[in-house]
PDB file of N, CA and C in Angstrom:
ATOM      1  N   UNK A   1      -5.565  -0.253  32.744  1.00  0.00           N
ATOM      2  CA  UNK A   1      -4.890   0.255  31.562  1.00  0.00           C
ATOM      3  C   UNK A   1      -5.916   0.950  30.669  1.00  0.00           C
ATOM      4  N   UNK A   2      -5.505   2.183  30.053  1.00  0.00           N
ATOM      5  CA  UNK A   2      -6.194   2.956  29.296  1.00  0.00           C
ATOM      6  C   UNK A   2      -6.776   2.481  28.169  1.00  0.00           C
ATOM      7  N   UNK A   3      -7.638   1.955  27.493  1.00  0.00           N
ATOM      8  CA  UNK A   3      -8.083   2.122  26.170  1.00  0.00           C
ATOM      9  C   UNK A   3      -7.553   2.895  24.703  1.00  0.00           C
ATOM     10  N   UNK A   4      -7.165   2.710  23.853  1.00  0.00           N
ATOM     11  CA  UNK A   4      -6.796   3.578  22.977  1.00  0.00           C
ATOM     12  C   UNK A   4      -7.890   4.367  22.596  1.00  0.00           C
ATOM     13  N   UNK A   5      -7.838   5.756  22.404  1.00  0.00           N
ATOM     14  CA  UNK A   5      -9.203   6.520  21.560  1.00  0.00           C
ATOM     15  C   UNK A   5      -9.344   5.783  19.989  1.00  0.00           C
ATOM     16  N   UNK A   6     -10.234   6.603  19.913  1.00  0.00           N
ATOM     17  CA  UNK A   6     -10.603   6.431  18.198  1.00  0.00           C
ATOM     18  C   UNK A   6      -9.448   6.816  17.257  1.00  0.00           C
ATOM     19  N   UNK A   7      -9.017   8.167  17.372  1.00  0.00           N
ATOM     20  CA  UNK A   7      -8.217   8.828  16.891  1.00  0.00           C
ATOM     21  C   UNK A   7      -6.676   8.116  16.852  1.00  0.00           C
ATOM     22  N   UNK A   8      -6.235   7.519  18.347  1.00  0.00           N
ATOM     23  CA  UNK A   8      -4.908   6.699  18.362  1.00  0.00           C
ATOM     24  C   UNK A   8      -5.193   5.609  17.365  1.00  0.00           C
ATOM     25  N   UNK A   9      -6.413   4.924  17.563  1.00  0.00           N
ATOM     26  CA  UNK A   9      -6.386   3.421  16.904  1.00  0.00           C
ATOM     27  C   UNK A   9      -6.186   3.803  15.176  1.00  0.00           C
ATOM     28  N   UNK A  10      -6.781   4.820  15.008  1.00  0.00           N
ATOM     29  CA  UNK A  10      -7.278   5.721  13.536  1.00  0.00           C
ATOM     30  C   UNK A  10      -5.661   5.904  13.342  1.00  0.00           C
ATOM     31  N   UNK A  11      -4.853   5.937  13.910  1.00  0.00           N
ATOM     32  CA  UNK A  11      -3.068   6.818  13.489  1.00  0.00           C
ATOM     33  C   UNK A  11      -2.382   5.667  13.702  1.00  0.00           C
ATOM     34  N   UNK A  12      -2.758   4.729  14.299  1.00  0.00           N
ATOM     35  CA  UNK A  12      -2.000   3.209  14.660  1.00  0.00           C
ATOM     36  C   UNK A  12      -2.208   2.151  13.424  1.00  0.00           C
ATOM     37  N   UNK A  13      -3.619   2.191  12.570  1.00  0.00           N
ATOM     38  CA  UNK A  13      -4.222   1.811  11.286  1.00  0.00           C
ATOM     39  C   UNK A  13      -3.513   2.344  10.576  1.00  0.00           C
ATOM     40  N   UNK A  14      -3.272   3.634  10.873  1.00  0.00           N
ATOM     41  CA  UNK A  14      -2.966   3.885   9.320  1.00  0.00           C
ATOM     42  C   UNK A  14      -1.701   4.037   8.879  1.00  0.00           C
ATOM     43  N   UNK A  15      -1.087   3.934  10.186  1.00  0.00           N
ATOM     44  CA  UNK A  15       0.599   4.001  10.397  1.00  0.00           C
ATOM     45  C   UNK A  15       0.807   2.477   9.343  1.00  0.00           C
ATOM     46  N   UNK A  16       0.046   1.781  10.011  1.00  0.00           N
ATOM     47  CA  UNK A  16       0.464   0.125   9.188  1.00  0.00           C
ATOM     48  C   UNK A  16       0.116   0.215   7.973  1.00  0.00           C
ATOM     49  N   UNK A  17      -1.193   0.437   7.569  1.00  0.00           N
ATOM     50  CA  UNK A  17      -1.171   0.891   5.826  1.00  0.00           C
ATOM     51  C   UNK A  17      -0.173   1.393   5.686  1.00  0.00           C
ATOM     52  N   UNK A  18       0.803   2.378   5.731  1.00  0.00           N
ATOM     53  CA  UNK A  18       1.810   3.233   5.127  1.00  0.00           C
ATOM     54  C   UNK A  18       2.942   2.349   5.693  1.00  0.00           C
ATOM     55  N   UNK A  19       3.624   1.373   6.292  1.00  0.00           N
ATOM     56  CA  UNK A  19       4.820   0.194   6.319  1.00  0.00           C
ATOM     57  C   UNK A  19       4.372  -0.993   5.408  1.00  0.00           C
ATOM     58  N   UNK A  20       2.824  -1.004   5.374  1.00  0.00           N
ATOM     59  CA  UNK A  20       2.160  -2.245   4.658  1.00  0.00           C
ATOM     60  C   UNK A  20       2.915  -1.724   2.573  1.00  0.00           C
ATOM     61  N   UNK A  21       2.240  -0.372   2.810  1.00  0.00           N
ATOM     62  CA  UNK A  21       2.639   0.077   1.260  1.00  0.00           C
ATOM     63  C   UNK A  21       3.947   0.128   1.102  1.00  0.00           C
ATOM     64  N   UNK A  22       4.352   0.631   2.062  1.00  0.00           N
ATOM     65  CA  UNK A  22       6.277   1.015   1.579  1.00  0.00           C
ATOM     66  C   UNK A  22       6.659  -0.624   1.173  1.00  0.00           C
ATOM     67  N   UNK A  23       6.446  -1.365   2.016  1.00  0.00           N
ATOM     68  CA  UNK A  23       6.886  -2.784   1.510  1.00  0.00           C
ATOM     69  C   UNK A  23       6.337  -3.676   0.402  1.00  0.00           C
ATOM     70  N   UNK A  24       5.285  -2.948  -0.037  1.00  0.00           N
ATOM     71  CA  UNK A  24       5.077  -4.058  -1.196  1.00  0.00           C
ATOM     72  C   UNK A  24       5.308  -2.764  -2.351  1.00  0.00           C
ATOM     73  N   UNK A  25       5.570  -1.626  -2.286  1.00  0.00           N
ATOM     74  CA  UNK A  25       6.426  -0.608  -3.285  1.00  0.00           C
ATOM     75  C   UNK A  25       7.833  -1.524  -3.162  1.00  0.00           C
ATOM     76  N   UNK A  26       8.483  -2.017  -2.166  1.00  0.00           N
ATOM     77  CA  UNK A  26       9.844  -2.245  -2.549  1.00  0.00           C
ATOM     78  C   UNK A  26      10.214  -4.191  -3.287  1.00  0.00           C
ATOM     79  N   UNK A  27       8.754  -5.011  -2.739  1.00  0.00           N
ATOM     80  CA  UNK A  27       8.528  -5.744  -3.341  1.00  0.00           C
ATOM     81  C   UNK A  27       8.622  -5.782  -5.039  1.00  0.00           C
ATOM     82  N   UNK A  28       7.677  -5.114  -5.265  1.00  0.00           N
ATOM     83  CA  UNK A  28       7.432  -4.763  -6.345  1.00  0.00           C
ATOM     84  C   UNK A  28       8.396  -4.294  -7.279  1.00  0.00           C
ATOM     85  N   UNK A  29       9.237  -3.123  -7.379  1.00  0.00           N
ATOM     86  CA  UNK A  29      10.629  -3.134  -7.817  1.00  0.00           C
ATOM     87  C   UNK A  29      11.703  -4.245  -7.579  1.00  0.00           C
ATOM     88  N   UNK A  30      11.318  -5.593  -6.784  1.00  0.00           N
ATOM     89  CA  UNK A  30      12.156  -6.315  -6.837  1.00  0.00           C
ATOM     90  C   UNK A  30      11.323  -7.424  -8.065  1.00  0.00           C
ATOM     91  N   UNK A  31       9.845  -7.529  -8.167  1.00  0.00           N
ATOM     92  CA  UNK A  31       9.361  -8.221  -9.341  1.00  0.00           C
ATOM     93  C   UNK A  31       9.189  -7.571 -10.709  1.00  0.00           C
ATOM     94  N   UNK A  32       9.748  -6.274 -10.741  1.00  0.00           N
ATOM     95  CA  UNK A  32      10.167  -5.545 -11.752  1.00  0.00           C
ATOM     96  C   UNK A  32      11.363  -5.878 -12.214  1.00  0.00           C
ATOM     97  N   UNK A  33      12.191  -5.624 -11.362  1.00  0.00           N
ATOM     98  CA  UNK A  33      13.945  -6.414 -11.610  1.00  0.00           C
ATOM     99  C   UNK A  33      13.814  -8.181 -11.899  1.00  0.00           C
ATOM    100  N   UNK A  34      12.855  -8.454 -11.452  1.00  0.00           N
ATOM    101  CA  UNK A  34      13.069  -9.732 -11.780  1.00  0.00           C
ATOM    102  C   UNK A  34      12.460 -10.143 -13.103  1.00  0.00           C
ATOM    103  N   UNK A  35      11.154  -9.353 -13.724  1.00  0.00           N
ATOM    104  CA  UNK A  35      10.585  -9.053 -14.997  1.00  0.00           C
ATOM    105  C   UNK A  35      11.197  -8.677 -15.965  1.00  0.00           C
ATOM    106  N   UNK A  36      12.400  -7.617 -15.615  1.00  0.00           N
ATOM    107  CA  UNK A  36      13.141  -7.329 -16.482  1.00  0.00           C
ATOM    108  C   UNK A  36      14.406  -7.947 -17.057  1.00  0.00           C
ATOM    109  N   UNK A  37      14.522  -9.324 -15.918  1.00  0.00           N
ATOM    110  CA  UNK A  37      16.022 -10.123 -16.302  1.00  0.00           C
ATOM    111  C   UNK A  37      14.851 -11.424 -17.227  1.00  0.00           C
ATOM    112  N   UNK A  38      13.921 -11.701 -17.632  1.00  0.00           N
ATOM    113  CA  UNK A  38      13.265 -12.397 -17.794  1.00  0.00           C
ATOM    114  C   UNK A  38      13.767 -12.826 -19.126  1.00  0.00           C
ATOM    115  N   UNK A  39      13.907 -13.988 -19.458  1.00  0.00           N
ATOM    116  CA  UNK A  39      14.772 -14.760 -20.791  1.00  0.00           C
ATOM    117  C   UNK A  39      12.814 -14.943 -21.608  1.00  0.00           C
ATOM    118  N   UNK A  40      13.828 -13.677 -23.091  1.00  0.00           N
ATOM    119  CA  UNK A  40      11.985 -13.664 -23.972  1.00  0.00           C
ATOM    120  C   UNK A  40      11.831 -14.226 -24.272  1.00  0.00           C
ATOM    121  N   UNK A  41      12.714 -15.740 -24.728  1.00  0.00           N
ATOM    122  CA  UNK A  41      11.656 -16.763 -24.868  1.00  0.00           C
ATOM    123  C   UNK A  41      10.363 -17.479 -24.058  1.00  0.00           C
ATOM    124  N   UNK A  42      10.678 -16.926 -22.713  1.00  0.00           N
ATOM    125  CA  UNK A  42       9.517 -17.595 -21.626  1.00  0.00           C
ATOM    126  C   UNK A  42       8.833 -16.338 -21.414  1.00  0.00           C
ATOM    127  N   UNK A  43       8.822 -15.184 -22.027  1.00  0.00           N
ATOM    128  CA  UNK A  43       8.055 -14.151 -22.038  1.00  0.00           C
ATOM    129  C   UNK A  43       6.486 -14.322 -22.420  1.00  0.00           C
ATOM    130  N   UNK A  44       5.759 -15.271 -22.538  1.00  0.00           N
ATOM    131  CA  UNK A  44       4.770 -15.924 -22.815  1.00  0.00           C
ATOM    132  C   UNK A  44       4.180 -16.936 -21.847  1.00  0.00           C
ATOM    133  N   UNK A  45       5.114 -16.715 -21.086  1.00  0.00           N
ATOM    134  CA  UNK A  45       4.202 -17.667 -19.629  1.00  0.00           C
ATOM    135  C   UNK A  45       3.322 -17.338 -18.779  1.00  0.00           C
ATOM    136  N   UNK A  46       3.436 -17.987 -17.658  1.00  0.00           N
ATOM    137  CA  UNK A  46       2.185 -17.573 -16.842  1.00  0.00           C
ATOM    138  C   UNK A  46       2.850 -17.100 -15.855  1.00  0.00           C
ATOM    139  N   UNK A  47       4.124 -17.603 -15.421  1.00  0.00           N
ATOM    140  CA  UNK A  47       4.904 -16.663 -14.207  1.00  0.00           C
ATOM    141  C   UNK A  47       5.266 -15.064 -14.916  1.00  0.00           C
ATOM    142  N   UNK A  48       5.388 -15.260 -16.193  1.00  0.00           N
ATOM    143  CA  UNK A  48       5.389 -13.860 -16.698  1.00  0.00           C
ATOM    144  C   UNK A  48       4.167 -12.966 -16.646  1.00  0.00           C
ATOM    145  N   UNK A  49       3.399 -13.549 -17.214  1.00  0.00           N
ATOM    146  CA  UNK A  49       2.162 -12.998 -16.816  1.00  0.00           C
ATOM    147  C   UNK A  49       1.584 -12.661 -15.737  1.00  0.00           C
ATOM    148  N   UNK A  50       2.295 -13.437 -14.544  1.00  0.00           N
ATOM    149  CA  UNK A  50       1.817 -13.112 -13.391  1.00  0.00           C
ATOM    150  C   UNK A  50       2.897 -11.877 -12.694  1.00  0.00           C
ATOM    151  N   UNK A  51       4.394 -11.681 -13.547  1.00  0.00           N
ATOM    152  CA  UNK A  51       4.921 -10.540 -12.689  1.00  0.00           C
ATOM    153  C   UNK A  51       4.287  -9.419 -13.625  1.00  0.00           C
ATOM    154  N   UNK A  52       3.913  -9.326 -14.511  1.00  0.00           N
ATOM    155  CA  UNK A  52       3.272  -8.204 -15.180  1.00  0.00           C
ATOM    156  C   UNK A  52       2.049  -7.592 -14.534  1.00  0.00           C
ATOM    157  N   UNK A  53       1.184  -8.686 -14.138  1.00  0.00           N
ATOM    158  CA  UNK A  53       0.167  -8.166 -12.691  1.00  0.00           C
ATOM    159  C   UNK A  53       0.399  -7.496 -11.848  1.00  0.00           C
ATOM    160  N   UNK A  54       1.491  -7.855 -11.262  1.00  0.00           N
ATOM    161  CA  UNK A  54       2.202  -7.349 -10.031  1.00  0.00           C
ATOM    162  C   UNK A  54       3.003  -6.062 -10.799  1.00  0.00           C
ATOM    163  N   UNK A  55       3.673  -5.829 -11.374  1.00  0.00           N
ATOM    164  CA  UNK A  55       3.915  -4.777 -11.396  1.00  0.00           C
ATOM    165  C   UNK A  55       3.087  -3.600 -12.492  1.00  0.00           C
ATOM    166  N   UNK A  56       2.670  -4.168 -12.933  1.00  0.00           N
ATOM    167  CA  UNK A  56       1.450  -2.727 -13.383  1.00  0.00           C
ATOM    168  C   UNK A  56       0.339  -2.565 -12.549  1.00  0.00           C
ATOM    169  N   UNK A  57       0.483  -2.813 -11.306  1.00  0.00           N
ATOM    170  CA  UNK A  57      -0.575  -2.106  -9.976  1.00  0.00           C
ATOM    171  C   UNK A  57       0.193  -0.761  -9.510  1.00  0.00           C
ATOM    172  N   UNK A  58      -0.658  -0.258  -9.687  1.00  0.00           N
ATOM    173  CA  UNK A  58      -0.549   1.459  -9.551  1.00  0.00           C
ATOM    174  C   UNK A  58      -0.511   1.887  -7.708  1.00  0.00           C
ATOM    175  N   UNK A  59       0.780   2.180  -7.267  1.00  0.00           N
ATOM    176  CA  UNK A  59       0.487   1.673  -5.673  1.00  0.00           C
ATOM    177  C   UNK A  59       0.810   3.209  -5.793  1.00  0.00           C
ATOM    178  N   UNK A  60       0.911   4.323  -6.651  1.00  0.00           N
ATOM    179  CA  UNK A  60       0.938   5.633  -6.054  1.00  0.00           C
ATOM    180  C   UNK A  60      -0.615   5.933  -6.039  1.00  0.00           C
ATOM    181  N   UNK A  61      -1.243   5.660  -6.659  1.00  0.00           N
ATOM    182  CA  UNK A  61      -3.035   5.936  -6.380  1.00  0.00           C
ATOM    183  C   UNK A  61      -3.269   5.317  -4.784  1.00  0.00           C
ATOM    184  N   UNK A  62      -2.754   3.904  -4.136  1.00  0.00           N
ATOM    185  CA  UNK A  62      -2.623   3.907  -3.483  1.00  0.00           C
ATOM    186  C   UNK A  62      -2.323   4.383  -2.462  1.00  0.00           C
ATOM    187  N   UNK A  63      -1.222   5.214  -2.211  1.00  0.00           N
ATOM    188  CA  UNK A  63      -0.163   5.995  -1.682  1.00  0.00           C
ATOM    189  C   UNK A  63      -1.344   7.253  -1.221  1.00  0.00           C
ATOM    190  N   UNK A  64      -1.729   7.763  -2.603  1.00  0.00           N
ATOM    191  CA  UNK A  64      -2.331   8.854  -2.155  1.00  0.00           C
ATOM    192  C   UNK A  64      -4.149   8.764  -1.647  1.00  0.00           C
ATOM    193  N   UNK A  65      -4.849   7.678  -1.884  1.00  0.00           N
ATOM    194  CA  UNK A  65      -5.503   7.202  -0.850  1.00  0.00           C
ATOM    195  C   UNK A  65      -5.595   6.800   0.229  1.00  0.00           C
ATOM    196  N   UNK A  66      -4.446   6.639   1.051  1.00  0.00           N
ATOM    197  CA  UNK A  66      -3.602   6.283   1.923  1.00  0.00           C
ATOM    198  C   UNK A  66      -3.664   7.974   2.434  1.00  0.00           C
ATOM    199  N   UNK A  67      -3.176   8.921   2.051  1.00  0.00           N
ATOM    200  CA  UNK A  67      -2.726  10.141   2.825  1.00  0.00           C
ATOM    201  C   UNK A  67      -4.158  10.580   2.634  1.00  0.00           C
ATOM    202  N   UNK A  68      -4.940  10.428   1.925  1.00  0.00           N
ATOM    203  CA  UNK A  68      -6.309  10.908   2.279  1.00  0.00           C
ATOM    204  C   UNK A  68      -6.804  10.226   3.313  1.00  0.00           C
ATOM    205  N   UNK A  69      -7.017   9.227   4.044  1.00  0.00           N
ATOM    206  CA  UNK A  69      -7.214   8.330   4.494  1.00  0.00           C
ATOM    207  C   UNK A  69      -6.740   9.068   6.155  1.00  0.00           C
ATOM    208  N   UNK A  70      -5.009   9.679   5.808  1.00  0.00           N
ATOM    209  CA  UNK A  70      -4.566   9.492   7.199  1.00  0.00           C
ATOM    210  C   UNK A  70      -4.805  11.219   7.449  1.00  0.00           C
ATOM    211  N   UNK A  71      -5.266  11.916   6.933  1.00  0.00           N
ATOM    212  CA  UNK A  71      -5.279  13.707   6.763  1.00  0.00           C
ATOM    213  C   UNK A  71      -6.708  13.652   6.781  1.00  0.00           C
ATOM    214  N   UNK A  72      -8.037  12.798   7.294  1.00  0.00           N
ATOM    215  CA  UNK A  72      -9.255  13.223   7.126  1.00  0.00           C
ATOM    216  C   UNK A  72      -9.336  13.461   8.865  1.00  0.00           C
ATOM    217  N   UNK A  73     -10.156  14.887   8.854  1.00  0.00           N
ATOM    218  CA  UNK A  73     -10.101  15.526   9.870  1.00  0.00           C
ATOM    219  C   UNK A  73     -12.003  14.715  10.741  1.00  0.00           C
ATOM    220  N   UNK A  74     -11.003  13.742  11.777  1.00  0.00           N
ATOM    221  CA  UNK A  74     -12.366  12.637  12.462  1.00  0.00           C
ATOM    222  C   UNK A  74     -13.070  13.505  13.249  1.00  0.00           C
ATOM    223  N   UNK A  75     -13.819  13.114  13.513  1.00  0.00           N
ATOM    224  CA  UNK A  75     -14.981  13.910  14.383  1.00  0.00           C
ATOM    225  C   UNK A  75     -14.677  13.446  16.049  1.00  0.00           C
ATOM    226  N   UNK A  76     -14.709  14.149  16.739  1.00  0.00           N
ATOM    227  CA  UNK A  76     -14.572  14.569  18.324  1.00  0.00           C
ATOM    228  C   UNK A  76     -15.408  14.179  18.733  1.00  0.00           C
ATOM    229  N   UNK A  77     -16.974  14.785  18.979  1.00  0.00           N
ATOM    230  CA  UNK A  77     -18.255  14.206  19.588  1.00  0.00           C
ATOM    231  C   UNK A  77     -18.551  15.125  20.462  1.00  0.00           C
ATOM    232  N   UNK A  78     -19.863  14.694  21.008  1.00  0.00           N
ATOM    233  CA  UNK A  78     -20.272  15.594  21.821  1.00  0.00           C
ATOM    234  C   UNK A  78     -20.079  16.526  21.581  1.00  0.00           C
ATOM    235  N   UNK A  79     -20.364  17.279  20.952  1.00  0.00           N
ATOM    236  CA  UNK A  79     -20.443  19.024  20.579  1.00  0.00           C
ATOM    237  C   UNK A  79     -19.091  19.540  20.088  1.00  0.00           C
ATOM    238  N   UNK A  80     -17.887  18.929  20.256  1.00  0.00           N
ATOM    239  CA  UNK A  80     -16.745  19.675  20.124  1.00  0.00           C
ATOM    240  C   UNK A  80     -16.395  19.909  18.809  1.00  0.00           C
ATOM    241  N   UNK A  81     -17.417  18.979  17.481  1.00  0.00           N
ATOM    242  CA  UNK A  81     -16.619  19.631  16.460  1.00  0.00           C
ATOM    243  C   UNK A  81     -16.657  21.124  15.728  1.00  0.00           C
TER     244      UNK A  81
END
């Protein structure tokens, strides 16, 4: 059985970063919805505090480190680049 190249394993990585992100983007709008049903008197807690973590992470900086990531043009070898 064949080996994967560099390049497959490199598009197989990064395929999963980009299902890894889509799912904690949709996570995340669900600890947003859940931040936002939040009764303000317990707006001073620590589970509050902890969905406020979670959702002020910036996953489009992500996103687009991610497409830099999957658009960097790898090197070939041996003379071909």
């Amino acid at each position: 059985m064949r080996q994967p190249s560099r390049p497959e394993r490199w598009q197989r990585a990064t395929d999963q970063m980009r299902e890894g992100l889509d799912e904690l983007k949709a996570l995340q709008e669900e600890y947003q919805d859940w931040m936002d049903n939040f009764p303000e008197n317990a707006q001073s807690s620590a589970t509050y505090e902890k969905l406020e973590a979670v959702c002020d992470l910036d996953l489009d900086e992500l996103d687009s480190q991610i497409d830099d990531i999957m658009n960097i043009d790898l090197p070939k070898g041996f003379g071909r680049d």
